[in-house]
N, C-alpha and C. Protein backbone atom coordinates (compact mmCIF):
# COMPACT_ATOMS: atom_id res chain seq x y z
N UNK A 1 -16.72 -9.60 -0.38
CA UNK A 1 -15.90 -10.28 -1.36
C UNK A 1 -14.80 -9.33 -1.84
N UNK A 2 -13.40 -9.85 -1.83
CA UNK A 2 -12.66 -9.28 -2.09
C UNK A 2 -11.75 -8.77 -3.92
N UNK A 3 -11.51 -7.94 -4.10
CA UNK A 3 -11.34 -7.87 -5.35
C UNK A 3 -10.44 -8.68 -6.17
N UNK A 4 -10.67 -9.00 -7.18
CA UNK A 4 -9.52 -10.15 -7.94
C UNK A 4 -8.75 -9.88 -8.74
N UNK A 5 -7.81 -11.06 -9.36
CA UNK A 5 -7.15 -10.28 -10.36
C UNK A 5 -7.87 -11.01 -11.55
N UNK A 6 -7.62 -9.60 -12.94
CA UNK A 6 -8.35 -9.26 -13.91
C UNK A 6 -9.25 -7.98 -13.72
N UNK A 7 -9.60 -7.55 -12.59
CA UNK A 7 -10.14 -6.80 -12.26
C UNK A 7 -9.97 -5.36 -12.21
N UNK A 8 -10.85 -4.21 -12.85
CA UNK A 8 -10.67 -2.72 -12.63
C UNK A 8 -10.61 -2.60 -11.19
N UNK A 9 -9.47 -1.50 -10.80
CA UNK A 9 -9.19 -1.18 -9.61
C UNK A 9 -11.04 0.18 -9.54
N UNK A 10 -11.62 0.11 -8.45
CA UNK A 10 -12.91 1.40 -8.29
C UNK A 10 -11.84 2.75 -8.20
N UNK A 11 -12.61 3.41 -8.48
CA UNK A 11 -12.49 4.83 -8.75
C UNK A 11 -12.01 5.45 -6.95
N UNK A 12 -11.57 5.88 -6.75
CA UNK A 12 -10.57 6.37 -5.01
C UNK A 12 -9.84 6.98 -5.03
N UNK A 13 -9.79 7.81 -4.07
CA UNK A 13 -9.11 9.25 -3.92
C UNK A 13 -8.37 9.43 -2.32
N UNK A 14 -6.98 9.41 -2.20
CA UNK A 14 -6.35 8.99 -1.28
C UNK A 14 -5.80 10.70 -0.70
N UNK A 15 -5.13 10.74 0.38
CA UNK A 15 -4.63 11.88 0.70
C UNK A 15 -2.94 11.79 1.35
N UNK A 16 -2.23 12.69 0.92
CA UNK A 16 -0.62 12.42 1.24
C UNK A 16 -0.49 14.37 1.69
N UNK A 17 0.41 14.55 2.55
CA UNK A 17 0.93 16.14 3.00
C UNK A 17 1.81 16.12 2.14
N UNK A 18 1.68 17.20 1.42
CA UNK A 18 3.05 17.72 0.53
C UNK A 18 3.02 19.14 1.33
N UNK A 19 3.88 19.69 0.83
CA UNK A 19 4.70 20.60 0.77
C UNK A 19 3.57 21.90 1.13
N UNK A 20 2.77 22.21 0.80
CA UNK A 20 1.37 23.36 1.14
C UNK A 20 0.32 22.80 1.90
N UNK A 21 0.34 21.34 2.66
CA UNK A 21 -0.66 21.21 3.20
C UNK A 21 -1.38 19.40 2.46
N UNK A 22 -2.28 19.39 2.75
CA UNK A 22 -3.02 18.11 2.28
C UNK A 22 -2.97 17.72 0.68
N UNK A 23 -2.90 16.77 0.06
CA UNK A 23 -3.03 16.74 -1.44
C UNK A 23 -3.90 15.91 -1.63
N UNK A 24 -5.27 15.55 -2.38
CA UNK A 24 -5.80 14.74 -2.91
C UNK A 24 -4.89 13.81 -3.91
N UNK A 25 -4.59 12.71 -3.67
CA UNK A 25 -4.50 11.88 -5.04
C UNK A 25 -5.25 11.06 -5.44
N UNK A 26 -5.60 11.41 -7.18
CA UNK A 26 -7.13 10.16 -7.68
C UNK A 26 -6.15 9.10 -8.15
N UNK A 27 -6.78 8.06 -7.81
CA UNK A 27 -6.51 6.24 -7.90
C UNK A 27 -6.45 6.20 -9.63
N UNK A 28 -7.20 6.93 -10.61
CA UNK A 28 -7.57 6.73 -11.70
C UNK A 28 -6.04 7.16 -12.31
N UNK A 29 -5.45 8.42 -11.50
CA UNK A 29 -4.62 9.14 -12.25
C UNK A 29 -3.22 8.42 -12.11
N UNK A 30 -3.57 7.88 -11.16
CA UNK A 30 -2.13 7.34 -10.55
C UNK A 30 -1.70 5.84 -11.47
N UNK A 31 -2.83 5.07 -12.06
CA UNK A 31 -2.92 4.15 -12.72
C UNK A 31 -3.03 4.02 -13.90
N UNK A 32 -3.48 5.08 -14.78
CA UNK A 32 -3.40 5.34 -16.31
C UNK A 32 -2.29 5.09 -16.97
N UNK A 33 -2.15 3.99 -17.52
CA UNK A 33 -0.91 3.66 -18.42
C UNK A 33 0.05 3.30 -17.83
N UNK A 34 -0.08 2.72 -16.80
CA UNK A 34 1.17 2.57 -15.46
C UNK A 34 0.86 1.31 -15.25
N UNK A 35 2.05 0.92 -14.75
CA UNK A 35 2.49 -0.43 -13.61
C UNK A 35 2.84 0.19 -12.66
N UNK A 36 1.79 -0.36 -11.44
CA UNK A 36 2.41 0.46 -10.28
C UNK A 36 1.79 -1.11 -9.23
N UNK A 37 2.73 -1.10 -7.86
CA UNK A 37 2.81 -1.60 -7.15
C UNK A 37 1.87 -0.94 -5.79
N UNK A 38 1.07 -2.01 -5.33
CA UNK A 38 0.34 -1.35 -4.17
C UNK A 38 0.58 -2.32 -3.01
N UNK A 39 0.46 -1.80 -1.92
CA UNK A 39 1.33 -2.81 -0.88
C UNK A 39 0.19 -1.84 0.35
N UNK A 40 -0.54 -3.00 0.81
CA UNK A 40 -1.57 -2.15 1.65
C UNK A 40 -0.95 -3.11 3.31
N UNK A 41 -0.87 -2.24 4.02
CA UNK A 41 -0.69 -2.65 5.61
C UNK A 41 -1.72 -2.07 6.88
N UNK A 42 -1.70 -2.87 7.62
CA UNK A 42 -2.72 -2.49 8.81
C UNK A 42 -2.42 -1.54 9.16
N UNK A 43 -1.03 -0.58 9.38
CA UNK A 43 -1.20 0.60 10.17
C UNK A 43 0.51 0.95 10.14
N UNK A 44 0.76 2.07 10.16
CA UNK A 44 2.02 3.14 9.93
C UNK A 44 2.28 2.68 11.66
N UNK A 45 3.92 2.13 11.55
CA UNK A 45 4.21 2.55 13.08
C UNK A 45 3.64 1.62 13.98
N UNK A 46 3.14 0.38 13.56
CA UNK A 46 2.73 -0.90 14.06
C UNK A 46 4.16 -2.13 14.12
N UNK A 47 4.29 -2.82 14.89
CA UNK A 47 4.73 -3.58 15.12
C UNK A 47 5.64 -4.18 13.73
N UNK A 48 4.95 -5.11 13.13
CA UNK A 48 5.46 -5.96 11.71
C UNK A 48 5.35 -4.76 10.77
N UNK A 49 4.80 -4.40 10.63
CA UNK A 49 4.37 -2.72 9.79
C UNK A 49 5.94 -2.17 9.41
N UNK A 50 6.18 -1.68 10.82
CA UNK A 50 7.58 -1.07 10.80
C UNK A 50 8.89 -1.58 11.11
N UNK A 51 8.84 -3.08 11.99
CA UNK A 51 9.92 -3.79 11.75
C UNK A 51 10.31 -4.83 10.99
N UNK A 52 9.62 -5.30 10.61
CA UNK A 52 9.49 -6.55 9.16
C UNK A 52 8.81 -6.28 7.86
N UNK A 53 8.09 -5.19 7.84
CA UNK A 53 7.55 -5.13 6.37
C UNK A 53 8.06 -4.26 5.24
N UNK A 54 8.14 -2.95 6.41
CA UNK A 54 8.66 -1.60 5.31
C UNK A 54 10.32 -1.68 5.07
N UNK A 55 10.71 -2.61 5.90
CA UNK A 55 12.45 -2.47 5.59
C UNK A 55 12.19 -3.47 4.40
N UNK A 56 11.58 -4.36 4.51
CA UNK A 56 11.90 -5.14 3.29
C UNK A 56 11.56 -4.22 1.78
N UNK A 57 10.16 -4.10 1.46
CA UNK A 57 9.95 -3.10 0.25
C UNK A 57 11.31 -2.22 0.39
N UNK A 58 11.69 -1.43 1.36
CA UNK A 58 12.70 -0.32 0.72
C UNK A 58 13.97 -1.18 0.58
N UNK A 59 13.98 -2.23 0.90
CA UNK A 59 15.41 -3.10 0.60
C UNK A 59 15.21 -3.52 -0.61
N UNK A 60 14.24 -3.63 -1.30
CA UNK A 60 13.85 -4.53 -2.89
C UNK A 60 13.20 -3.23 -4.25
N UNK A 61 13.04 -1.80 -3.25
CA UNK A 61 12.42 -0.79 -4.57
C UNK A 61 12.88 -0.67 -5.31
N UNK A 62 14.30 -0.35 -5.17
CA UNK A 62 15.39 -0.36 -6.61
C UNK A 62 15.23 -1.36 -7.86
N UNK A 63 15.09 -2.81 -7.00
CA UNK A 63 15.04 -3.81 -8.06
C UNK A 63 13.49 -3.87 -8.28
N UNK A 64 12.63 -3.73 -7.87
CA UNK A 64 11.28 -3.83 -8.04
C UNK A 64 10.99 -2.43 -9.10
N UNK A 65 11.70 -1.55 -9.16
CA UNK A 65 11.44 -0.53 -10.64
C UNK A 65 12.17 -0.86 -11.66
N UNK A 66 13.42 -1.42 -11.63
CA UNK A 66 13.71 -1.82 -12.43
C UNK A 66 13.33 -3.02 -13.25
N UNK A 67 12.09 -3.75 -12.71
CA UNK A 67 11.79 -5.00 -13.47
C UNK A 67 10.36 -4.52 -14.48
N UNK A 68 10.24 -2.89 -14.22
CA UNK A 68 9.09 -2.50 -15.50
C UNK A 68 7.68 -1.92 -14.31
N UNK A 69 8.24 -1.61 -13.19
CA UNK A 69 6.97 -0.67 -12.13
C UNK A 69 7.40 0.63 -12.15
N UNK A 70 6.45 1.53 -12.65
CA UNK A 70 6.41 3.08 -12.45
C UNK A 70 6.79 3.18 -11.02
N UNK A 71 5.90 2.63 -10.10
CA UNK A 71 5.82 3.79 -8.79
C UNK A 71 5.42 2.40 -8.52
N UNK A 72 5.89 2.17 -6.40
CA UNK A 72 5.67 1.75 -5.26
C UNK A 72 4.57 2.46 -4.40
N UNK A 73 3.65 1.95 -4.26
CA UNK A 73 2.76 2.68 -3.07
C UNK A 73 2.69 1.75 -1.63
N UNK A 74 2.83 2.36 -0.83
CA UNK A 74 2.69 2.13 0.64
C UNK A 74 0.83 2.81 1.04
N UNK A 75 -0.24 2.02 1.42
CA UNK A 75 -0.93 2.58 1.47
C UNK A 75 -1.57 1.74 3.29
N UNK A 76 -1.95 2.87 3.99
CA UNK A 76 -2.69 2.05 5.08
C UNK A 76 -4.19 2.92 5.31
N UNK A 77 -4.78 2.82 6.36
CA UNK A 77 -5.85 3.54 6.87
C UNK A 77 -5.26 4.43 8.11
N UNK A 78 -4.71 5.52 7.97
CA UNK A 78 -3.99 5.85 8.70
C UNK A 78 -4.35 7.79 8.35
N UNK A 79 -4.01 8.96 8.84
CA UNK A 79 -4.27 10.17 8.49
C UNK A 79 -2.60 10.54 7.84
N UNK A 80 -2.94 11.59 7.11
CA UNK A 80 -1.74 11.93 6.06
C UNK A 80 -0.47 12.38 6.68
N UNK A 81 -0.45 12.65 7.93
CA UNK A 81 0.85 13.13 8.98
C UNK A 81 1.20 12.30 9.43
N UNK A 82 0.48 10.89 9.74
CA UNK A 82 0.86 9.88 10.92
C UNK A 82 2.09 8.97 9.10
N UNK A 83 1.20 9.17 8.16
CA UNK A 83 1.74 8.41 7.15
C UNK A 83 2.98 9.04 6.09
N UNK A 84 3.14 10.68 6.52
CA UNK A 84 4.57 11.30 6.24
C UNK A 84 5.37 11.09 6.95
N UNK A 85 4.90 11.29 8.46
CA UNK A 85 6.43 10.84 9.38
C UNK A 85 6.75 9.21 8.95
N UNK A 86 5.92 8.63 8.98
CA UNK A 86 6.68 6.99 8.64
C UNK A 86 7.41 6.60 7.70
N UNK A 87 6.97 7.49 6.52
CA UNK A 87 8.15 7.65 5.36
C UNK A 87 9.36 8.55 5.64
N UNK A 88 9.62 8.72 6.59
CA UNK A 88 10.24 9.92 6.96
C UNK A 88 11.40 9.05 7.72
N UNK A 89 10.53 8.96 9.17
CA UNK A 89 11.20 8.10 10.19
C UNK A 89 12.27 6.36 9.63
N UNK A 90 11.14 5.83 8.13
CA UNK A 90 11.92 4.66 7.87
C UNK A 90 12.74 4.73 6.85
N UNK A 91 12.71 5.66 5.96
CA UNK A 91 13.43 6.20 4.83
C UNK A 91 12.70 6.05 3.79
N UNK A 92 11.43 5.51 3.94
CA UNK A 92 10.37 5.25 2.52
C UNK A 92 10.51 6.26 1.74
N UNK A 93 10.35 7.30 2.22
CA UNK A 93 10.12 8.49 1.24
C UNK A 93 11.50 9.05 0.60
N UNK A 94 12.29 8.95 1.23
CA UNK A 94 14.12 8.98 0.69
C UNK A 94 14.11 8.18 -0.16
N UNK A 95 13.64 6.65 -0.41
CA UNK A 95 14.37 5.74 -1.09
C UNK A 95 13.18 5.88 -2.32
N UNK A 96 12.03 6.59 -2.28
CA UNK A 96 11.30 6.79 -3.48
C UNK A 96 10.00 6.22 -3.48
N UNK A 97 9.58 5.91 -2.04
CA UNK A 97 8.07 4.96 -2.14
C UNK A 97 7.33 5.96 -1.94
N UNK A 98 6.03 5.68 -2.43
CA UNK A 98 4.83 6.68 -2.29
C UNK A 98 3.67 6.28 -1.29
N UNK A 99 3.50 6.78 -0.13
CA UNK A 99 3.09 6.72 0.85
C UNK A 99 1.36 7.83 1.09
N UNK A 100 0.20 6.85 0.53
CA UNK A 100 -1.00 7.03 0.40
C UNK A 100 -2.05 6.41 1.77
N UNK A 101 -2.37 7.66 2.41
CA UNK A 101 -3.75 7.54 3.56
C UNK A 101 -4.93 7.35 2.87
N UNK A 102 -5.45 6.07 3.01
CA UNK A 102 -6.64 5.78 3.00
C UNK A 102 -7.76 5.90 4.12
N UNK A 103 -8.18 7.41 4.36
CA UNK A 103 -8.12 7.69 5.84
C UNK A 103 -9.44 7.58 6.32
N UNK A 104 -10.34 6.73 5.63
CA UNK A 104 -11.65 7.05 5.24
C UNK A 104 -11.78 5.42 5.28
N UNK A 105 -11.35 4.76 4.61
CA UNK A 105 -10.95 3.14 4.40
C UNK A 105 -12.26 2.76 3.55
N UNK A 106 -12.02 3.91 2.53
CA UNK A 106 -13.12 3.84 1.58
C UNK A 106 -12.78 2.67 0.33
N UNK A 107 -11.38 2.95 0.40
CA UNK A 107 -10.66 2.22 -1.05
C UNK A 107 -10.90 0.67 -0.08
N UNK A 108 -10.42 0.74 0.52
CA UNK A 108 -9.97 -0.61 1.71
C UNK A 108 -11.24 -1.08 1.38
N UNK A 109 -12.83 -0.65 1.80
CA UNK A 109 -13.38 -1.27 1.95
C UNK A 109 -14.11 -1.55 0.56
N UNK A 110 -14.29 -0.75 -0.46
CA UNK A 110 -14.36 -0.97 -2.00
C UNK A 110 -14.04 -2.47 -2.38
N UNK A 111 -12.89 -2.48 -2.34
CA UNK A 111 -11.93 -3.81 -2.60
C UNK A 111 -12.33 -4.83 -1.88
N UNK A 112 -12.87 -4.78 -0.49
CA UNK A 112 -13.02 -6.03 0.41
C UNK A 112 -12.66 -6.76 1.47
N UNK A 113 -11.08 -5.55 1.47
CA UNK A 113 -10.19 -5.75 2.08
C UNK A 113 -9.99 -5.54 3.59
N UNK A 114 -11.14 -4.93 4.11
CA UNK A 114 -10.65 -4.06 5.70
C UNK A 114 -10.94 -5.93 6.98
N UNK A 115 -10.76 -4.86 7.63
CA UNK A 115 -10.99 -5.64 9.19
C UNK A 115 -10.69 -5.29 10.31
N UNK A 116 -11.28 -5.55 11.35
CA UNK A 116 -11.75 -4.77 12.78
C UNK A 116 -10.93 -5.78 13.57
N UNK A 117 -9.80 -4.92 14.63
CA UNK A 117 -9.36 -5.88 15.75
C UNK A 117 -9.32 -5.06 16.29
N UNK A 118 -10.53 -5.23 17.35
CA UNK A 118 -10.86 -4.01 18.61
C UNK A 118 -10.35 -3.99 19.59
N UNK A 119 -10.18 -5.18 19.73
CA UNK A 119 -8.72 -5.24 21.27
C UNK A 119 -7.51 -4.27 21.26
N UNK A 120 -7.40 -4.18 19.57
CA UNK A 120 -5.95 -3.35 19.32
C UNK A 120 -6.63 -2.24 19.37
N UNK A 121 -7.46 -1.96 19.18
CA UNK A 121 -7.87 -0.28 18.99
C UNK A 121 -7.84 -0.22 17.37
N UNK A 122 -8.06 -1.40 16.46
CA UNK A 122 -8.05 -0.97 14.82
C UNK A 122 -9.41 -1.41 14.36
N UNK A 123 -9.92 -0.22 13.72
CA UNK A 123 -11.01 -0.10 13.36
C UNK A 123 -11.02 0.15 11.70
N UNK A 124 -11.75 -0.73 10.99
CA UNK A 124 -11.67 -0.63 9.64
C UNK A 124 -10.25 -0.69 8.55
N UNK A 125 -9.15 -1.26 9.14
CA UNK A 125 -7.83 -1.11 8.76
C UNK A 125 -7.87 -1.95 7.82
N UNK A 126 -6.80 -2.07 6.92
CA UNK A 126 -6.86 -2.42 5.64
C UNK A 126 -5.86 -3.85 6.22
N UNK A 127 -6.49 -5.04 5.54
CA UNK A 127 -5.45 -6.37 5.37
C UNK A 127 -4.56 -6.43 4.91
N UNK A 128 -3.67 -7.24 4.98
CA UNK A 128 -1.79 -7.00 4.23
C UNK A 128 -1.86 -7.26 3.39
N UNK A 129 -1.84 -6.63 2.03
CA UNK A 129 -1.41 -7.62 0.70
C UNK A 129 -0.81 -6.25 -0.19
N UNK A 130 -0.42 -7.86 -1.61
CA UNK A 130 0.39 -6.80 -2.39
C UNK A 130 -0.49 -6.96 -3.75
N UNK A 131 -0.70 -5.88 -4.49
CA UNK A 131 -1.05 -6.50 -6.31
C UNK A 131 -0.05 -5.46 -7.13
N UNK A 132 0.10 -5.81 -7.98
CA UNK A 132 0.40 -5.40 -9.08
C UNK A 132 -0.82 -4.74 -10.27
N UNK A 133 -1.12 -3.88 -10.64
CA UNK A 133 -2.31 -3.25 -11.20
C UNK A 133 -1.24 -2.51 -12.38
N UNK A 134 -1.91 -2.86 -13.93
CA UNK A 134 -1.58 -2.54 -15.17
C UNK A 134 -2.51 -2.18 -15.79
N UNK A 135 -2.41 -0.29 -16.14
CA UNK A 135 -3.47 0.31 -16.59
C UNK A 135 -4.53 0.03 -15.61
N UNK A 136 -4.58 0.39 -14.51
CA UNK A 136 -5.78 0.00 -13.45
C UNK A 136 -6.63 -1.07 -13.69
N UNK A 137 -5.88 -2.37 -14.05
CA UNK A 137 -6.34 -3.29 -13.76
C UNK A 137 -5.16 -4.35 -12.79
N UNK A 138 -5.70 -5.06 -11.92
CA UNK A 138 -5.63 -5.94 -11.04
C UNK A 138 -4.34 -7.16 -11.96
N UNK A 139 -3.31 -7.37 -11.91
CA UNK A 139 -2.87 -8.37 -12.59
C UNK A 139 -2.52 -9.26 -11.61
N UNK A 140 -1.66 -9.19 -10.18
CA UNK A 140 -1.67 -9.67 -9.32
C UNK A 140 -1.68 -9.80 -7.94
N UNK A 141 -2.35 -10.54 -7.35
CA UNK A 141 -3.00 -10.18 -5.87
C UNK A 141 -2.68 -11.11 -5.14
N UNK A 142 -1.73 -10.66 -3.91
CA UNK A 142 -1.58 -11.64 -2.84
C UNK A 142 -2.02 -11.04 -1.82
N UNK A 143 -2.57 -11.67 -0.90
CA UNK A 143 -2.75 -11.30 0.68
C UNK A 143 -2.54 -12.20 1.34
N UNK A 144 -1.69 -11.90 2.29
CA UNK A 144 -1.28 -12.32 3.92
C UNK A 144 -1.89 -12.96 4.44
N UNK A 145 -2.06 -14.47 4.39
CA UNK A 145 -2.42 -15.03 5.95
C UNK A 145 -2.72 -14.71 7.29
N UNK A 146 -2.03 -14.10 7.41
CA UNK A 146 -1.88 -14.06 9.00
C UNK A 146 -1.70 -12.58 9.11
N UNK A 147 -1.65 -11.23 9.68
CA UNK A 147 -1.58 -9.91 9.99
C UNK A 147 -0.24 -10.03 10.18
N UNK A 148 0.14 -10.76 11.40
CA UNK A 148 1.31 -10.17 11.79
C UNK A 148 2.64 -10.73 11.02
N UNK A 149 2.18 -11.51 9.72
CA UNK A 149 3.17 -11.80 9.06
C UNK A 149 3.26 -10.70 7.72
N UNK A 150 4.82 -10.60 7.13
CA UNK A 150 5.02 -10.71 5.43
C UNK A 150 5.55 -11.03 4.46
N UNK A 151 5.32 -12.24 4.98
CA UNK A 151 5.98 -12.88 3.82
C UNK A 151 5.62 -13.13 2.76
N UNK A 152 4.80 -13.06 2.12
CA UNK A 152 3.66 -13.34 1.00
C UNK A 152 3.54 -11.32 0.36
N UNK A 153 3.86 -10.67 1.24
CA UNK A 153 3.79 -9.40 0.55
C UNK A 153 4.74 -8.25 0.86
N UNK A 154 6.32 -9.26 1.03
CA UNK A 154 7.58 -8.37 1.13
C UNK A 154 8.00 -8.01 -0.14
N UNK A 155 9.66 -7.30 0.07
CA UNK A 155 10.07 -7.06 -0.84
C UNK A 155 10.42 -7.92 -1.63
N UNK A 156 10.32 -9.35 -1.10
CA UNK A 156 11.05 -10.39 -2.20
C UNK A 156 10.12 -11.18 -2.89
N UNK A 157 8.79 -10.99 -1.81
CA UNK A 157 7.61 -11.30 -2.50
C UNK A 157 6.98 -10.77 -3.53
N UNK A 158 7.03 -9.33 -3.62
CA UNK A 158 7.01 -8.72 -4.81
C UNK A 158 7.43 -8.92 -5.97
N UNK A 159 8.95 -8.99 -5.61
CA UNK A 159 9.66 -9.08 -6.63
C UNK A 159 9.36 -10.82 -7.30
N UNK A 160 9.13 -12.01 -6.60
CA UNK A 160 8.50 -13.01 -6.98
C UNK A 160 6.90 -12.72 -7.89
N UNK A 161 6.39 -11.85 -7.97
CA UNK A 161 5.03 -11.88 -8.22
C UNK A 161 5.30 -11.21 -9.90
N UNK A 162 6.89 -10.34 -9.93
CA UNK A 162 6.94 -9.82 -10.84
C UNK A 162 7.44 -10.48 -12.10
């Protein structure tokens, strides 16, 4: 069962490469007193991933902070290098999104959220959706129909949810 809105986000600890190597980031810290945007995708460097999903968020971040969100997160099940170059390679990380490996698909699976398509070679990957979480709670939650779509959790979808 998947998590709802009204709901405390669980306690999770994600990993991003900075500048010395690996960084832990806690889920708790990142959400304390914040509006922050979470935008979870099947995989860095996938198909809709990288040609229909992430251009949209970085086409809408500007206006999506300005309507009252601290911080954008980009989060997949992916390791912390495969998920710097993609902020790298698409401009995520230029234009200000925060780009979190769930490399463990511990958070993913906490929430309710994962799923297995073994044909592709994806194992435990996180489903498409977007929420909005205030003070680490859940205010709004969409997920994707379909994988290879995003329309329900683009940049304009966001900005609809806001």
């Amino acid at each position: 069962m998947s998590i709802r809105e009204g709901e405390t986000l669980p306690n999770a600890s994600f990993v991003r490469r900075g500048a010395d190597g690996p960084e832990a980031v806690d889920l708790g810290s990142l959400t304390k007193g914040r509006r922050i945007v979470i935008v979870a995708v099947p995989g860095a460097f996938t198909p809709t991933c990288h040609s229909a999903h992430m251009p949209t968020i970085i086409a809408e971040h500007d206006t999506i902070r300005a309507r009252g969100v601290d911080e954008v997160i980009v989060l997949a099940v992916n390791d912390m290098h495969v998920m710097k170059m993609w902020g790298q390679v698409t401009g995520a990380e230029a234009a200000g999104i925060t780009l979190l490996a769930d490399v463990d698909s511990g958070f993913t699976k906490a929430i309710g959220m994962e799923f297995t398509a073994a044909a592709a070679g994806m194992f435990d990957r996180s489903s498409r959706y977007v929420m909005i979480v205030d003070d680490g709670v859940v205010t709004r939650f969409q997920v994707e129909d379909n994988a290879g779509n995003c329309a329900m959790t683009g940049g304009q979808a966001i900005l609809d949810l806001l």
